[in-house]
C-alpha atoms as a PDB file:
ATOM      1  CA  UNK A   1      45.803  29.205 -14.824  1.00  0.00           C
ATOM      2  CA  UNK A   2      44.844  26.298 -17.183  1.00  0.00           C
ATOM      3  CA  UNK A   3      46.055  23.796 -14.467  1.00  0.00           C
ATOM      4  CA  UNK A   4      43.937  25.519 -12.112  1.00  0.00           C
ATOM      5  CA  UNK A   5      40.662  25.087 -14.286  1.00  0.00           C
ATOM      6  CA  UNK A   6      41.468  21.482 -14.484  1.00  0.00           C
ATOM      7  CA  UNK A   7      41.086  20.815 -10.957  1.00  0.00           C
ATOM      8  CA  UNK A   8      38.179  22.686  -9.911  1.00  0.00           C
ATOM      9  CA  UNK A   9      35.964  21.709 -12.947  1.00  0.00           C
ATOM     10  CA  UNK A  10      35.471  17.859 -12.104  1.00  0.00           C
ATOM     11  CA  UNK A  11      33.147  19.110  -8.881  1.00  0.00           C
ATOM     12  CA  UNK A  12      29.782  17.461 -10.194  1.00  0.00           C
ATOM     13  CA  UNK A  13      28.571  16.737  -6.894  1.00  0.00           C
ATOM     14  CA  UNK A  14      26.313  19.710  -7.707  1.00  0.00           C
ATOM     15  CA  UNK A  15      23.921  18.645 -10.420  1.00  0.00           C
ATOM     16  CA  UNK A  16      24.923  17.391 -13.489  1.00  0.00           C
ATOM     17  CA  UNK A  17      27.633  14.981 -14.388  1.00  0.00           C
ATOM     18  CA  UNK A  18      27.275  11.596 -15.809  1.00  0.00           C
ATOM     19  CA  UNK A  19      23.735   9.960 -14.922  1.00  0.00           C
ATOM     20  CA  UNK A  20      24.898   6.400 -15.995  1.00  0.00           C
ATOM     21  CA  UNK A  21      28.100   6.611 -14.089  1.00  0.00           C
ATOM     22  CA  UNK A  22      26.743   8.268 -11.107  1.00  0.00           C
ATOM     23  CA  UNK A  23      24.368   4.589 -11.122  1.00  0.00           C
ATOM     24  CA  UNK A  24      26.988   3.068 -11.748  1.00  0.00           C
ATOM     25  CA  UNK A  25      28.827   4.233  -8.241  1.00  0.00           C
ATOM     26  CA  UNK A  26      25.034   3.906  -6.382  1.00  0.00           C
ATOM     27  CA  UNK A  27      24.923   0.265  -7.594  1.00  0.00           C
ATOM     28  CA  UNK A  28      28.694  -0.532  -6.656  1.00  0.00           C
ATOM     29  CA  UNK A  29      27.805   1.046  -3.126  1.00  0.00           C
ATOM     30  CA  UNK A  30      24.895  -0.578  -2.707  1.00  0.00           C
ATOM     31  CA  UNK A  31      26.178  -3.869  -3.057  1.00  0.00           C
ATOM     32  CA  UNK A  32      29.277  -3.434  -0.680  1.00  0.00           C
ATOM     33  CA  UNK A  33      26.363  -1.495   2.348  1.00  0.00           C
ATOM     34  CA  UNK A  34      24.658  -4.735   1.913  1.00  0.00           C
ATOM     35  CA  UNK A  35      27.270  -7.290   2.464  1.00  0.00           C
ATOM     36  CA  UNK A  36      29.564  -5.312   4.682  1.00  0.00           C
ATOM     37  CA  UNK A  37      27.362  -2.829   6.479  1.00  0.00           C
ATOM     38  CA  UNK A  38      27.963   0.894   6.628  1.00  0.00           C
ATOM     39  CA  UNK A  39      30.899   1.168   9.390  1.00  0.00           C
ATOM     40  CA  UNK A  40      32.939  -1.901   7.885  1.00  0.00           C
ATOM     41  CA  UNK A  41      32.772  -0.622   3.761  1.00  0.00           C
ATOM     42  CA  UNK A  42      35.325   1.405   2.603  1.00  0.00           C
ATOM     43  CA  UNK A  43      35.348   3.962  -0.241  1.00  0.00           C
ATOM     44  CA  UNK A  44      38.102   1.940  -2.316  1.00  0.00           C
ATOM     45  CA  UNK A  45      36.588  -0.711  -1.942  1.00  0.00           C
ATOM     46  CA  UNK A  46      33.349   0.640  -3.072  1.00  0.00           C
ATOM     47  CA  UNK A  47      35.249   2.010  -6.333  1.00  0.00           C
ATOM     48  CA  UNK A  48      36.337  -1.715  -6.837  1.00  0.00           C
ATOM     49  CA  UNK A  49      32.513  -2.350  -6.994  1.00  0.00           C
ATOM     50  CA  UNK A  50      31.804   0.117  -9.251  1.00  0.00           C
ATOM     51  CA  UNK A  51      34.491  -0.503 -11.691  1.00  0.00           C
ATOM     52  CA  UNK A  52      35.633   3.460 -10.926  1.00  0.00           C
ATOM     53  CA  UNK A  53      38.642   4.732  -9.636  1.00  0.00           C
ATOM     54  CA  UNK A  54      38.847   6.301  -6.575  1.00  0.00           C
ATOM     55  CA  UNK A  55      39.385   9.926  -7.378  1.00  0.00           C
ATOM     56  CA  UNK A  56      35.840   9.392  -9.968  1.00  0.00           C
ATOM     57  CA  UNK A  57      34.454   8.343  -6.754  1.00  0.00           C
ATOM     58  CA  UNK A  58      35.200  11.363  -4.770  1.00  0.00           C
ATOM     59  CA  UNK A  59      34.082  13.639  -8.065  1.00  0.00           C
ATOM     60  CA  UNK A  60      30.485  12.529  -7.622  1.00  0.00           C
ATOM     61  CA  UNK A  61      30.113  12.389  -3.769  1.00  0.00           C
ATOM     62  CA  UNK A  62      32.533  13.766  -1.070  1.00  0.00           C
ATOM     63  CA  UNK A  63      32.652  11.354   1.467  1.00  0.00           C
ATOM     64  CA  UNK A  64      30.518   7.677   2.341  1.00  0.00           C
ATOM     65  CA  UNK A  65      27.824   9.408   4.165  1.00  0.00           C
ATOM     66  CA  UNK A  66      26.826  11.422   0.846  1.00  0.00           C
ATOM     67  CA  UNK A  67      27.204   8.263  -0.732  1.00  0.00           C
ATOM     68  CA  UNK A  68      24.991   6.069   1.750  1.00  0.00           C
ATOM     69  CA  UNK A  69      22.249   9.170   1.877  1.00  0.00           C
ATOM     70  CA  UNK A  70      22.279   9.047  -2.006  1.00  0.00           C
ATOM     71  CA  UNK A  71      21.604   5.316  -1.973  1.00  0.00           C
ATOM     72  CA  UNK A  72      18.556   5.938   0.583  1.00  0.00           C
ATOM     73  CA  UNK A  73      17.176   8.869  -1.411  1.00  0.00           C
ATOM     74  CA  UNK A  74      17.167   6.799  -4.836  1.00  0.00           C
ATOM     75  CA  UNK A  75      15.600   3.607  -3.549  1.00  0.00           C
ATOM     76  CA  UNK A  76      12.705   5.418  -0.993  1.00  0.00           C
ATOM     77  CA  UNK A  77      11.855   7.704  -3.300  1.00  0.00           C
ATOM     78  CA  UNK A  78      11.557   5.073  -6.300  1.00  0.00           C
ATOM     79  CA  UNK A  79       9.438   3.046  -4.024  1.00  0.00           C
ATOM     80  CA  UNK A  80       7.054   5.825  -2.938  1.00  0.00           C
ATOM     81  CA  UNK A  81       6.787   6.713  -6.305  1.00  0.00           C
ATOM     82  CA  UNK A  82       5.821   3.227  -7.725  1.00  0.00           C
ATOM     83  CA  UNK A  83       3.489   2.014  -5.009  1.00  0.00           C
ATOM     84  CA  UNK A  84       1.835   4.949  -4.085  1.00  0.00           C
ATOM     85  CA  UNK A  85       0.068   6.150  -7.078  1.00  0.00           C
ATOM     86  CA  UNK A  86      -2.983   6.598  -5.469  1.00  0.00           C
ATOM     87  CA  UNK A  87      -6.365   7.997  -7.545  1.00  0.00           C
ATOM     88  CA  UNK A  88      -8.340  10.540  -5.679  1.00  0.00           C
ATOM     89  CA  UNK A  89     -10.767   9.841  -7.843  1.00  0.00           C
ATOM     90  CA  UNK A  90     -11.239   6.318  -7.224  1.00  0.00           C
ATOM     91  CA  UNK A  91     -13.940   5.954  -4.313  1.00  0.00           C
ATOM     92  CA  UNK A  92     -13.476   2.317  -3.950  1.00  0.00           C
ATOM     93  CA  UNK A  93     -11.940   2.388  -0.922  1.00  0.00           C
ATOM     94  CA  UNK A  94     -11.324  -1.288  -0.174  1.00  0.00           C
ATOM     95  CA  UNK A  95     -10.064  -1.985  -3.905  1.00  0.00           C
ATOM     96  CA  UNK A  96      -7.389   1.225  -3.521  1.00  0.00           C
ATOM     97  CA  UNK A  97      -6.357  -0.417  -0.459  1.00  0.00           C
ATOM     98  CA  UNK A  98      -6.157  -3.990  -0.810  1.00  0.00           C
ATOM     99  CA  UNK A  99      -4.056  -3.089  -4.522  1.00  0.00           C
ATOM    100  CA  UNK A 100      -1.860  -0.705  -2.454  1.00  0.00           C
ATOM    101  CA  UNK A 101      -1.411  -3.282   0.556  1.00  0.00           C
ATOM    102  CA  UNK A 102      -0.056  -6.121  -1.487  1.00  0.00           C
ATOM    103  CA  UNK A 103       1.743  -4.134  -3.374  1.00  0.00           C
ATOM    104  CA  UNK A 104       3.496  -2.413  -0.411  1.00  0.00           C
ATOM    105  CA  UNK A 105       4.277  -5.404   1.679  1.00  0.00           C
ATOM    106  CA  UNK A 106       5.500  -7.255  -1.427  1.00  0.00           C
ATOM    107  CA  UNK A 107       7.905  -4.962  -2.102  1.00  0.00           C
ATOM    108  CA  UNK A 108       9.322  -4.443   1.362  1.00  0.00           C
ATOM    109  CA  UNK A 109       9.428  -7.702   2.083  1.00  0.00           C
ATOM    110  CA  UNK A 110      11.349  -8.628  -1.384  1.00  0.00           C
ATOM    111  CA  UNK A 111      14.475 -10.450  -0.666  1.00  0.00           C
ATOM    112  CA  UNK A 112      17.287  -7.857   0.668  1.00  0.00           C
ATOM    113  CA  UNK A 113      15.161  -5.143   1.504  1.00  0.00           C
ATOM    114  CA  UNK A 114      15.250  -5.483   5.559  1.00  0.00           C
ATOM    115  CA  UNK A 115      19.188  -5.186   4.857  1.00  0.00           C
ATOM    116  CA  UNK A 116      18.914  -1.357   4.054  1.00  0.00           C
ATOM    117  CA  UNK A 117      16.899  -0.776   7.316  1.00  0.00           C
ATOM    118  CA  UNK A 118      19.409  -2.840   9.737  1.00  0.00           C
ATOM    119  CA  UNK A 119      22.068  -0.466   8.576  1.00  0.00           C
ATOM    120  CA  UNK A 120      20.076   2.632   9.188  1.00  0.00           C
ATOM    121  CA  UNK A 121      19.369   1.110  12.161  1.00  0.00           C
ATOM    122  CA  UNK A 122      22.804   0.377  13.237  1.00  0.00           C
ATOM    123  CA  UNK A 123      24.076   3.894  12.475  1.00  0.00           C
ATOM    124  CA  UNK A 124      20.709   6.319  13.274  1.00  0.00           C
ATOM    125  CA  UNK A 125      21.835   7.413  16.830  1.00  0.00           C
ATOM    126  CA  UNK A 126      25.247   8.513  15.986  1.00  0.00           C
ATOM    127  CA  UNK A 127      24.024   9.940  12.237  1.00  0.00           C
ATOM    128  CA  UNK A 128      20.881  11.874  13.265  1.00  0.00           C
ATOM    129  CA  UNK A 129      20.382  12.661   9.859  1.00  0.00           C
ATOM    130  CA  UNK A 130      20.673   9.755   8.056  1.00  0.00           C
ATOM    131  CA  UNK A 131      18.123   8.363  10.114  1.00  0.00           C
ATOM    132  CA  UNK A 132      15.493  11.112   9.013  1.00  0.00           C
ATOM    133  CA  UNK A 133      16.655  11.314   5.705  1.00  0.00           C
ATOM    134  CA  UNK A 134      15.710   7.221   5.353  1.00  0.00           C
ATOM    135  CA  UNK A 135      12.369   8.050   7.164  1.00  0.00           C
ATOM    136  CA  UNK A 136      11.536  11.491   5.104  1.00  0.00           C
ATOM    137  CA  UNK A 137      12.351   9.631   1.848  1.00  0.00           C
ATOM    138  CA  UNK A 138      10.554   6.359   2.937  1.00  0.00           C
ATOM    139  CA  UNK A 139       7.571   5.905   5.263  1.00  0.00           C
ATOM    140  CA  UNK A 140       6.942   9.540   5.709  1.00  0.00           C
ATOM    141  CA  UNK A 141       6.355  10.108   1.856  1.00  0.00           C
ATOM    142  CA  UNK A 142       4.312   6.780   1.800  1.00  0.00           C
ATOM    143  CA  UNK A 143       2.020   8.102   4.971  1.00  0.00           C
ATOM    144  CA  UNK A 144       1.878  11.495   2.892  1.00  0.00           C
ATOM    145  CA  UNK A 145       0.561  10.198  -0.210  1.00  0.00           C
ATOM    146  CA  UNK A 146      -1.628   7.680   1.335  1.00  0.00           C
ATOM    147  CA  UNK A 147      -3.240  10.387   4.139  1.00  0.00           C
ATOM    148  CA  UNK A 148      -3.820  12.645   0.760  1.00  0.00           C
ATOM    149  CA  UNK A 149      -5.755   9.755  -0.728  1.00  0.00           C
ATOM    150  CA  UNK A 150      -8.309   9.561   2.589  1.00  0.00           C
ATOM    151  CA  UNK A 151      -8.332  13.201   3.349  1.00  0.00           C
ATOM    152  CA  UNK A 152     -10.313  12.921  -0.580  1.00  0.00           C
ATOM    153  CA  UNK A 153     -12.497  10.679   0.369  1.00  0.00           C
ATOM    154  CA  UNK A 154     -13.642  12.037   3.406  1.00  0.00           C
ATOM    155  CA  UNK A 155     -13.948  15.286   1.227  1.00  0.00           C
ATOM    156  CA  UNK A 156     -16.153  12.795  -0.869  1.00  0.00           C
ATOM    157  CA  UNK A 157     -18.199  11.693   2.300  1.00  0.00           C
ATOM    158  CA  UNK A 158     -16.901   7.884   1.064  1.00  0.00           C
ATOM    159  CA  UNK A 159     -14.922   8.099   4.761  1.00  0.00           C
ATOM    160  CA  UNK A 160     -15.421   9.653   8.340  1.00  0.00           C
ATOM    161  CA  UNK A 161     -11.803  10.006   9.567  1.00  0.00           C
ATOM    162  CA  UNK A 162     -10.720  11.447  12.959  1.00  0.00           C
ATOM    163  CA  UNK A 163      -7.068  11.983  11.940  1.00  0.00           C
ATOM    164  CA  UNK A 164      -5.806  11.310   8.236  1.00  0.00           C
ATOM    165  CA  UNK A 165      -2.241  10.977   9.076  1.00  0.00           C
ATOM    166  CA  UNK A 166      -2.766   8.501  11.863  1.00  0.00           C
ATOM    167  CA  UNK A 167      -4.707   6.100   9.642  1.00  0.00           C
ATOM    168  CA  UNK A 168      -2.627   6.148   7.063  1.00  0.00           C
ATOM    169  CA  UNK A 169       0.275   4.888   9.274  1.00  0.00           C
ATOM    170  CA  UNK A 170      -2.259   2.679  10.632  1.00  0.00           C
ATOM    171  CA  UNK A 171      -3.341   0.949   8.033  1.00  0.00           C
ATOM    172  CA  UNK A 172       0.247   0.498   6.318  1.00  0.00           C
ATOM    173  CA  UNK A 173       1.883  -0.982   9.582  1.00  0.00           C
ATOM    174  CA  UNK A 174      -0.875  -3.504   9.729  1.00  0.00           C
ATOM    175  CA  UNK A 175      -0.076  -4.622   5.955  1.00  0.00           C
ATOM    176  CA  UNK A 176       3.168  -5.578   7.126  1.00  0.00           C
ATOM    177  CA  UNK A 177       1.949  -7.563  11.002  1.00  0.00           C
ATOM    178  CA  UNK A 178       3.475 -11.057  11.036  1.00  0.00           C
ATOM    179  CA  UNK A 179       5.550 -10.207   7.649  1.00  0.00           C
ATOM    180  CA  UNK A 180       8.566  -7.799   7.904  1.00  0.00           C
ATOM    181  CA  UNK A 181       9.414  -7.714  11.278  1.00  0.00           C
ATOM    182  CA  UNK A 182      10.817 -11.678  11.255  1.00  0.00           C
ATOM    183  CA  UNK A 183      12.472 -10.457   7.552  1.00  0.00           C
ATOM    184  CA  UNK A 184      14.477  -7.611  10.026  1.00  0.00           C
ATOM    185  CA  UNK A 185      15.449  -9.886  12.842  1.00  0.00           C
ATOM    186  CA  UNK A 186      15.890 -12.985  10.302  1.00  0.00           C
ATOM    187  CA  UNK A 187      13.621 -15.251  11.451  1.00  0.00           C
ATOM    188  CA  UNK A 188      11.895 -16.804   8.949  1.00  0.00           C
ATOM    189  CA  UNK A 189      12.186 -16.293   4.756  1.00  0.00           C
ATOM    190  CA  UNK A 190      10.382 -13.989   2.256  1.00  0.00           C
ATOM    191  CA  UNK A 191       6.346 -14.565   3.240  1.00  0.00           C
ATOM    192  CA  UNK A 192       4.961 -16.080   0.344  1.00  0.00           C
ATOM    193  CA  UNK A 193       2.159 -14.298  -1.890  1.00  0.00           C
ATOM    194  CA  UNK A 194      -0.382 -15.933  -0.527  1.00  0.00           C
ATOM    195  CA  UNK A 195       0.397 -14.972   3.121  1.00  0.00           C
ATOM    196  CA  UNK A 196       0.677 -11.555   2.488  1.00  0.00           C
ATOM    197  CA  UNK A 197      -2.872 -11.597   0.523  1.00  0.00           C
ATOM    198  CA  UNK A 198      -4.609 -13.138   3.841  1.00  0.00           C
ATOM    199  CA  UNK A 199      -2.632 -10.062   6.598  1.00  0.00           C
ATOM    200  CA  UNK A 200      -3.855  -6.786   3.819  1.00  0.00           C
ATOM    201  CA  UNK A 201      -7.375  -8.301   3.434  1.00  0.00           C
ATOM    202  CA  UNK A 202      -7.445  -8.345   6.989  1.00  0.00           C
ATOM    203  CA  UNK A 203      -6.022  -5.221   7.385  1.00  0.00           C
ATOM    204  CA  UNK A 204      -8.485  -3.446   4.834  1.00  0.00           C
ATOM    205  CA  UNK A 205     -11.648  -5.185   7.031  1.00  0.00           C
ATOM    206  CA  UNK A 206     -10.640  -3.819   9.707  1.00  0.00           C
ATOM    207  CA  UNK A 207      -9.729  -0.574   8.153  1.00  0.00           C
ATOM    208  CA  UNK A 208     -12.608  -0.102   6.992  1.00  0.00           C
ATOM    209  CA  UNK A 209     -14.943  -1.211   9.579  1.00  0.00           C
ATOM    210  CA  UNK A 210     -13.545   1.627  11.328  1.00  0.00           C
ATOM    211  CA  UNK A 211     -13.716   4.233   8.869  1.00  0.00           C
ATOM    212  CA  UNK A 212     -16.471   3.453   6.265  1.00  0.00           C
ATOM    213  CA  UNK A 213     -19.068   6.348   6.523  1.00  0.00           C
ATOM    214  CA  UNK A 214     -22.390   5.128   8.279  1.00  0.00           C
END
């Protein structure tokens, strides 16, 4: 009976278990997606990377797909959370912006970052749901929080806005013209600070040209 305890307790793939080791595995994983992509890594040699055995491996997640949706949970949702702290309160449109714009094309075009979004990529049409789990975790919380932030300052007669949700997605995809897109087909290095500066300033302009209440 005691034997039989001792196998079924190590199941922490429901929450709990060890925080630090559970990074531990994410980091190992996320090196090894990087360099290898998703089809070519392997789960030993992912538990190589980590520095855990294979069987630890399998305690925390159940097969490389949990692992890889794990990986794109933790770094969207870290990213949403750190860039889009957005002050419904603040009714200086273009400043909220033009902070939010550098910030958000800085960090997705930070070295390494168009790597995650190849392998989605490369993998989306044959794993549905990975593919919306990047996007739900990713750009779809981004557009969220930013639409939120307009929606209060139409509210606040600062804006005239047809569709929120639109202009959010707008706004952010034009933050990132001339920038990311040679990062994902690599053409072309990391744009430099400067760069980026000159595409969200134009991007706010025209952003709010179109939107600024008369």
């Amino acid at each position: 009976m005691s034997g039989q305890t001792a196998t079924l307790e190590p199941a922490v793939r429901e929450p709990g278990g060890d925080p630090a080791k559970r990074g531990q595995i994410l980091e190992g994983a996320r090196r090894v997606f990087l360099a290898q992509g998703f089809d070519a890594a392997s789960m030993g040699e992912i538990a190589r990377a980590a520095g855990v055995s294979k069987g630890t491996l399998y305690v925390y997640f159940k097969d490389k797909e949990d692992l890889f949706e794990a990986i794109v949970d933790t770094e969207c949702g870290a990213q949403a959370e750190g860039v889009f702290n957005l002050d419904s309160d603040n009714h200086d449109v273009a400043a909220v912006l033009t902070r939010l714009g550098i910030d958000f094309a800085s960090m997705i075009c930070r070295p390494g970052k168009a790597s995650p979004v190849r392998t989605v990529m490369a993998i989306a049409e044959r794993m549905p749901e990975v593919g919306r789990q990047f996007y739900e975790a990713g750009p779809a919380r981004g557009i969220a929080k930013l639409k939120a932030y307009l929606e209060a300052q139409v509210s606040a007669g600062v804006l005239v806005v047809e569709d929120s949700e639109v202009a959010a997605a707008q706004f952010l995809e034009s933050c990132l013209a001339t920038l990311f897109k040679p990062l994902v087909f690599n053409f072309g290095g990391t744009p430099k600070p400067e760069r980026i500066e000159h595409v969200v300033r134009i991007a706010v302009r025209t952003f709010m040209a179109a939107y600024r209440a008369p």
